[in-house]
N, C-alpha and C. Protein backbone atom coordinates (compact mmCIF):
# COMPACT_ATOMS: atom_id res chain seq x y z
N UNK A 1 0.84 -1.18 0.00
CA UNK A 1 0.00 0.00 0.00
C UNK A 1 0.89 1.25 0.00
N UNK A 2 0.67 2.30 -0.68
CA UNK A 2 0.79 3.87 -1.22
C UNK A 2 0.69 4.63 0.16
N UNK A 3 1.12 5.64 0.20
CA UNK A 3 0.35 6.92 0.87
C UNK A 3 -0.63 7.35 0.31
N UNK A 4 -1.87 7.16 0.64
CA UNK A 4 -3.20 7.69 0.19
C UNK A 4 -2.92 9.43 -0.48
N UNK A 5 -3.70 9.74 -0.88
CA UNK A 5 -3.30 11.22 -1.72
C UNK A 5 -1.79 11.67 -1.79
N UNK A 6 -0.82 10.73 -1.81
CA UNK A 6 0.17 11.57 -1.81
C UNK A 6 0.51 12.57 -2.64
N UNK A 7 0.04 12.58 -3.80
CA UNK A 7 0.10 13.71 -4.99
C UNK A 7 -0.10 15.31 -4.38
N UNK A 8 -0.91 15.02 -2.91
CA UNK A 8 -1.57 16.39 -2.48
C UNK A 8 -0.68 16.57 -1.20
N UNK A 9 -0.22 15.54 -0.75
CA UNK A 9 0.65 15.64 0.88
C UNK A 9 1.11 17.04 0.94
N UNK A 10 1.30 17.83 2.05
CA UNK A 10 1.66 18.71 2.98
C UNK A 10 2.86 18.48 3.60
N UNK A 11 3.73 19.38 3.13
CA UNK A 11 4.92 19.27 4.34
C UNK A 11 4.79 21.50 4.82
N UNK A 12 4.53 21.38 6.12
CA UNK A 12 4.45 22.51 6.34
C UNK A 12 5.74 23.23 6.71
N UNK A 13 6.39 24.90 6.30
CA UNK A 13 6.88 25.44 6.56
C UNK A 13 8.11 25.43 8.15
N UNK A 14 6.81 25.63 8.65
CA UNK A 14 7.45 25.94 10.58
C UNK A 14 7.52 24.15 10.54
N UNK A 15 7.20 23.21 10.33
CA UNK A 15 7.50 21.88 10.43
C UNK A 15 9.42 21.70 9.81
N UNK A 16 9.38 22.29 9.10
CA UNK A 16 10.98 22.29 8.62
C UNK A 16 12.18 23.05 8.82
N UNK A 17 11.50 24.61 9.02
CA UNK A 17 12.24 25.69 9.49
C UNK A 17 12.48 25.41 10.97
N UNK A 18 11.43 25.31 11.92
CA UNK A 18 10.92 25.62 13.08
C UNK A 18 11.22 24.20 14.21
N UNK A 19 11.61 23.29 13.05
CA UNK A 19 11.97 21.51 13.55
C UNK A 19 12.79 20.95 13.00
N UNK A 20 12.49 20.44 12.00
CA UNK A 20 13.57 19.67 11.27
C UNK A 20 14.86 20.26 11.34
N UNK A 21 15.14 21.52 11.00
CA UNK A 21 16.18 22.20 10.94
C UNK A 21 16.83 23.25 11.57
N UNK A 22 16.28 23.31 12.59
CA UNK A 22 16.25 24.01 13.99
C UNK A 22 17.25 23.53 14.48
N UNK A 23 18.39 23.58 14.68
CA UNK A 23 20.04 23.31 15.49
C UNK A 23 19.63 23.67 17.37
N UNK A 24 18.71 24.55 17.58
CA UNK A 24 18.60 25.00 18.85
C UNK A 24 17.27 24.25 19.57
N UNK A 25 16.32 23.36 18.85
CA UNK A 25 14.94 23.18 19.07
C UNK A 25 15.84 21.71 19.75
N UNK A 26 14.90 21.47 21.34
CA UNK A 26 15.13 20.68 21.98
C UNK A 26 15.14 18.81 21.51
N UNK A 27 14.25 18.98 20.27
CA UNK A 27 13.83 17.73 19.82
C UNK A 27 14.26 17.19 18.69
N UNK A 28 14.42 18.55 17.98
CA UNK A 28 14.80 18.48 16.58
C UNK A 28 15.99 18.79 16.38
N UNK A 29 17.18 19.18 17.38
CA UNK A 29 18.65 19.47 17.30
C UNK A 29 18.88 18.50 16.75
N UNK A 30 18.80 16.99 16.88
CA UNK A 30 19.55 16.03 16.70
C UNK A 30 19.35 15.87 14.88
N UNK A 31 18.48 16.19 14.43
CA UNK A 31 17.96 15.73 13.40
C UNK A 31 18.67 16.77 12.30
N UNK A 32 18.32 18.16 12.86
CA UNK A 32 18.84 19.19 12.36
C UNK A 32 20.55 18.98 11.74
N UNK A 33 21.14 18.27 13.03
CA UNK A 33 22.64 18.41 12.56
C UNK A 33 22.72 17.01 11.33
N UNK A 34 21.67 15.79 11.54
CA UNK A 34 21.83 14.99 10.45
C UNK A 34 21.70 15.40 9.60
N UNK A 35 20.41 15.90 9.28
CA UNK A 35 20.04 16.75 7.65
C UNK A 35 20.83 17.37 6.98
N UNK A 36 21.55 18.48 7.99
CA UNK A 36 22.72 19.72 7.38
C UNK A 36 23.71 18.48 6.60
N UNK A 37 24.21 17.53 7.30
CA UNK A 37 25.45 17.26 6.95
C UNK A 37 25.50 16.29 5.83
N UNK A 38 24.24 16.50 5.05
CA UNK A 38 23.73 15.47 3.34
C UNK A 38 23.28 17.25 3.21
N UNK A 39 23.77 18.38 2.78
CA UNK A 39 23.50 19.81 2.70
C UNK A 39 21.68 20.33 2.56
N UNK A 40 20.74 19.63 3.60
CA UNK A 40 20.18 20.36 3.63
C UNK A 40 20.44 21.46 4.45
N UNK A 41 19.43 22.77 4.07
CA UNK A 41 19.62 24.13 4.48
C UNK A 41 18.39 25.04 4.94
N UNK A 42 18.19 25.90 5.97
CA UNK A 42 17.24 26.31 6.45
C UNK A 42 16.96 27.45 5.22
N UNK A 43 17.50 28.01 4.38
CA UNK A 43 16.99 28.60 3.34
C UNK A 43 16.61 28.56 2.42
N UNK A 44 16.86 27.17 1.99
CA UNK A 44 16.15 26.56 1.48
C UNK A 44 15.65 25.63 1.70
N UNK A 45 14.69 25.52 2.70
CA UNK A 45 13.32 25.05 3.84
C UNK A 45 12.61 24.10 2.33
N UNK A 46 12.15 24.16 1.21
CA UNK A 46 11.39 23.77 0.57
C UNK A 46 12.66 22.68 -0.65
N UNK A 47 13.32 22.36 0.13
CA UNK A 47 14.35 21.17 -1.32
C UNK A 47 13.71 20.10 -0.21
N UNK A 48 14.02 19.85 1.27
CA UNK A 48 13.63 19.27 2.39
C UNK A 48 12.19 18.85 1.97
N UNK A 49 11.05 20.01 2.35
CA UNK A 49 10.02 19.40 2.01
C UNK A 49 9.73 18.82 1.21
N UNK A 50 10.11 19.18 -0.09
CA UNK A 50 9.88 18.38 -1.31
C UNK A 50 10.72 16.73 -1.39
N UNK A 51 11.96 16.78 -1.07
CA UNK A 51 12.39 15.39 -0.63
C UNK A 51 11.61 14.03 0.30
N UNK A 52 11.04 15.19 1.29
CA UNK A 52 10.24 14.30 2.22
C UNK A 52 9.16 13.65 1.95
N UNK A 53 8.46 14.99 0.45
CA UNK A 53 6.87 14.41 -0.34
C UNK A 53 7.20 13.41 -0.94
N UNK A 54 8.20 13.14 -1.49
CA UNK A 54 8.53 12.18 -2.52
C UNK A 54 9.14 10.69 -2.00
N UNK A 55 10.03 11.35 -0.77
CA UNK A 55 9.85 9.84 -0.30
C UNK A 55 9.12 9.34 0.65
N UNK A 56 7.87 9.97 0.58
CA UNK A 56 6.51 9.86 1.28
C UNK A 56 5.30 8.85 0.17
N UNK A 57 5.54 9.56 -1.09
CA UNK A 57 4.81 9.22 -2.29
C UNK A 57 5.47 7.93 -2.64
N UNK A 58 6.79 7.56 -3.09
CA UNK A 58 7.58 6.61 -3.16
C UNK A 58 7.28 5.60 -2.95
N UNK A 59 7.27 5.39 -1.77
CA UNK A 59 7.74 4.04 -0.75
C UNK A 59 6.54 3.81 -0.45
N UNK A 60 6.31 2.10 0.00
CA UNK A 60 5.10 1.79 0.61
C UNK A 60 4.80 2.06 2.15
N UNK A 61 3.87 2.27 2.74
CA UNK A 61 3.77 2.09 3.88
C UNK A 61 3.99 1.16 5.04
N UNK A 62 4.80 1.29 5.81
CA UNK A 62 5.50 0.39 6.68
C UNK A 62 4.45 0.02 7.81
N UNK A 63 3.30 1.11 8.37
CA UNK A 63 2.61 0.93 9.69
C UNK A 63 1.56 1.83 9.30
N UNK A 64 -0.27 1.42 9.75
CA UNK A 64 -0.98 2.23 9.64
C UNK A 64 -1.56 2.22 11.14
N UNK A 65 -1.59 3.62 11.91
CA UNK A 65 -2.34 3.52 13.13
C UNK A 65 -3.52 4.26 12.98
N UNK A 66 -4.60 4.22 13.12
CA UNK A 66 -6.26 4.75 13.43
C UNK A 66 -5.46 5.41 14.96
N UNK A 67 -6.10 6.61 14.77
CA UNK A 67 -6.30 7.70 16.04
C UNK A 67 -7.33 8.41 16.38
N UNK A 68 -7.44 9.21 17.29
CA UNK A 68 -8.62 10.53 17.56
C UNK A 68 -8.51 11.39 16.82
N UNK A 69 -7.29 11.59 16.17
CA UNK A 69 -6.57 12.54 15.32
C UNK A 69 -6.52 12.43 13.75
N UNK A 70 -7.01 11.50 13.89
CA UNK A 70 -6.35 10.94 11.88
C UNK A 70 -5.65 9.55 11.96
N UNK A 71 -5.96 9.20 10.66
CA UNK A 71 -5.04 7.66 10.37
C UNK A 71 -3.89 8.55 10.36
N UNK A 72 -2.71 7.25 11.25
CA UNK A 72 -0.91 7.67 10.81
C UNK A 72 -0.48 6.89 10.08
N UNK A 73 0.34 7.09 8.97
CA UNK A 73 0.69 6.32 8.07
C UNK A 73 2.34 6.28 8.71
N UNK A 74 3.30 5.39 8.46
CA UNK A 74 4.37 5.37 8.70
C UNK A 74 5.15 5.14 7.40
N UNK A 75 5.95 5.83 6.57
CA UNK A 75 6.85 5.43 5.18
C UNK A 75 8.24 5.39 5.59
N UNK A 76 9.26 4.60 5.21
CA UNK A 76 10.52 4.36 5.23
C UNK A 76 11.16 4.55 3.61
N UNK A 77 12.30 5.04 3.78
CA UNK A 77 12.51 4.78 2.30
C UNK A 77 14.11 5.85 2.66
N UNK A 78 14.42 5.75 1.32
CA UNK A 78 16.23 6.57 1.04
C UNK A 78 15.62 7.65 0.65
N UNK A 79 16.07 8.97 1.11
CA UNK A 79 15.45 10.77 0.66
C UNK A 79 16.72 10.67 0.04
N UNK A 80 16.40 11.56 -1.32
CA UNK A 80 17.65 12.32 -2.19
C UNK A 80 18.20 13.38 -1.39
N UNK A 81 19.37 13.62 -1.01
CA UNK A 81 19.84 14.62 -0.74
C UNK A 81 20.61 15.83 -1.44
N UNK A 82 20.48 16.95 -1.31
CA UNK A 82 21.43 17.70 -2.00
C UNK A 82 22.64 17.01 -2.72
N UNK A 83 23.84 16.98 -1.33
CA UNK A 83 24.85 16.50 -1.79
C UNK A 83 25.20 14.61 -2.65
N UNK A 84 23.75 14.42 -3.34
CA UNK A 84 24.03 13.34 -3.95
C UNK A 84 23.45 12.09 -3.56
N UNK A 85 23.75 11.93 -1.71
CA UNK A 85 23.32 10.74 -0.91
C UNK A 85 21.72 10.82 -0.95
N UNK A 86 21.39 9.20 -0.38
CA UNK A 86 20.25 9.53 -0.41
C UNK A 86 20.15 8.59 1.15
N UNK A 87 20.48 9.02 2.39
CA UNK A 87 19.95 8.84 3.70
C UNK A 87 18.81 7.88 4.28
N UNK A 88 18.75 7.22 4.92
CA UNK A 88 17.52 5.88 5.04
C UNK A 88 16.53 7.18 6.47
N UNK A 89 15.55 7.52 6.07
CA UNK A 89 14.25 7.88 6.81
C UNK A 89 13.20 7.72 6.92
N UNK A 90 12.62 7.49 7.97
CA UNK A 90 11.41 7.29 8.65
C UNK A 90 10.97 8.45 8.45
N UNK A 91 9.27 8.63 7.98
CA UNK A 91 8.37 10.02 8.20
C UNK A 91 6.91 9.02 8.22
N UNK A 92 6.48 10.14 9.23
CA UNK A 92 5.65 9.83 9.77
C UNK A 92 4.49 11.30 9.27
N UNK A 93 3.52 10.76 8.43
CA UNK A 93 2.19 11.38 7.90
C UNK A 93 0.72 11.09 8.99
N UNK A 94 0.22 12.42 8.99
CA UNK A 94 -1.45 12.01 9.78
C UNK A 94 -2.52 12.79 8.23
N UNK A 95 -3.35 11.87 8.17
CA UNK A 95 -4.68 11.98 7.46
C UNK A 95 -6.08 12.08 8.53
N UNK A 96 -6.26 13.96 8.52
CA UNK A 96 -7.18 13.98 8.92
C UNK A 96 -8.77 13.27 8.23
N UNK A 97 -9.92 13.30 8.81
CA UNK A 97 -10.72 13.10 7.68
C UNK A 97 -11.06 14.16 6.70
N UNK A 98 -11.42 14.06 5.40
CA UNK A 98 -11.23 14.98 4.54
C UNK A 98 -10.07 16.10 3.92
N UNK A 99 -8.82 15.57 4.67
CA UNK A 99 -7.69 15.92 4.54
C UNK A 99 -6.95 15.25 3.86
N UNK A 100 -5.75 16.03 3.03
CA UNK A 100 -4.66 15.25 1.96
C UNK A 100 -3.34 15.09 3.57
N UNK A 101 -2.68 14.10 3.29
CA UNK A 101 -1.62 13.47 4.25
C UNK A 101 -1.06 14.96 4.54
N UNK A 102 -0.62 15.21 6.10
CA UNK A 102 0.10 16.03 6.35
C UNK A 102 1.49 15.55 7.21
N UNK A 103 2.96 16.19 6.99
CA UNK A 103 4.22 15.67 7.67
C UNK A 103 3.50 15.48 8.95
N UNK A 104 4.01 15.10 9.83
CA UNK A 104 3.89 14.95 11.34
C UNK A 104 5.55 15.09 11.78
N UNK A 105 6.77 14.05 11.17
CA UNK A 105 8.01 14.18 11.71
C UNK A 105 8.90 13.07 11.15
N UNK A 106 9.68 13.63 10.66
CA UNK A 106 11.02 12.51 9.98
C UNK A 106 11.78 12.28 10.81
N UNK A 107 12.72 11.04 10.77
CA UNK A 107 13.67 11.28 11.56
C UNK A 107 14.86 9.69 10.74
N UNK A 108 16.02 9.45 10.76
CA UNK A 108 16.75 9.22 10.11
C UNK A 108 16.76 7.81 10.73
N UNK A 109 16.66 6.45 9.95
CA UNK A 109 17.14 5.13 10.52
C UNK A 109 18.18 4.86 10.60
C-alpha cells in the first residue's frame, strides 16, 4: 500500500524551518545536525520538504495507526539529498478526515 493522496501531501513550513532544521529546538537538534550534513539548508526550507513528499509518495507504507486525530501512516525509504546521498528515513504522515496526508516528523534510521 501507497500513501493515500500523496500527490496532495503537505509538508508545512514551521514543520521544517521551526523543527527539522532548527540546530537550537530541543527535539529536533539532533535531526537538524543529520540533515545539514547530506546539505540540507534552512533557506532553502522547501528542497527538504519536497524530498520528504517524494519519499513519502515513493515508498510503501510500513505501519498504519487509526487515532482521535487521523489515520498515521508510517513510510521508510532513502530521501535524495542535495549532496548526492540519499539517507535511510522514517516520516511519519497524519490523514485527517477529509484531509490530503500532512508531515507529522522525519527522523533518520
Amino acid at each position: 500500500m501507497m500513501l493515500p493522496n500523496a500527490d496532495r501531501a503537505r509538508v508545512d513550513r514551521s514543520k521544517i524551518v521551526d523543527y527539522l532544521l532548527s540546530v537550537s529546538h530541543p527535539d529536533g537538534g539532533s535531526k537538524a545536525a543529520f540533515l545539514m550534513r547530506f546539505g540540507f539548508r534552512v533557506e532553502a526550507w522547501q528542497v527538504l520538504a519536497e524530498a520528504l513528499r517524494v519519499t513519502g509518495a515513493s515508498h510503501p507504507v510500513a505501519s498504519v495507526v487509526e487515532s482521535a486525530h487521523g489515520t498515521r501512516y508510517t513510510v521508510d525509504g532513502p530521501m535524495r539529498a542535495p549532496d548526492g546521498r540519499a539517507p535511510m528515513m522514517r516520516t511519519i504522515w497524519i490523514m485527517e478526515p477529509g484531509e490530503p496526508p500532512r508531515l507529522v516528523t522525519a527522523h533518520p534510521l
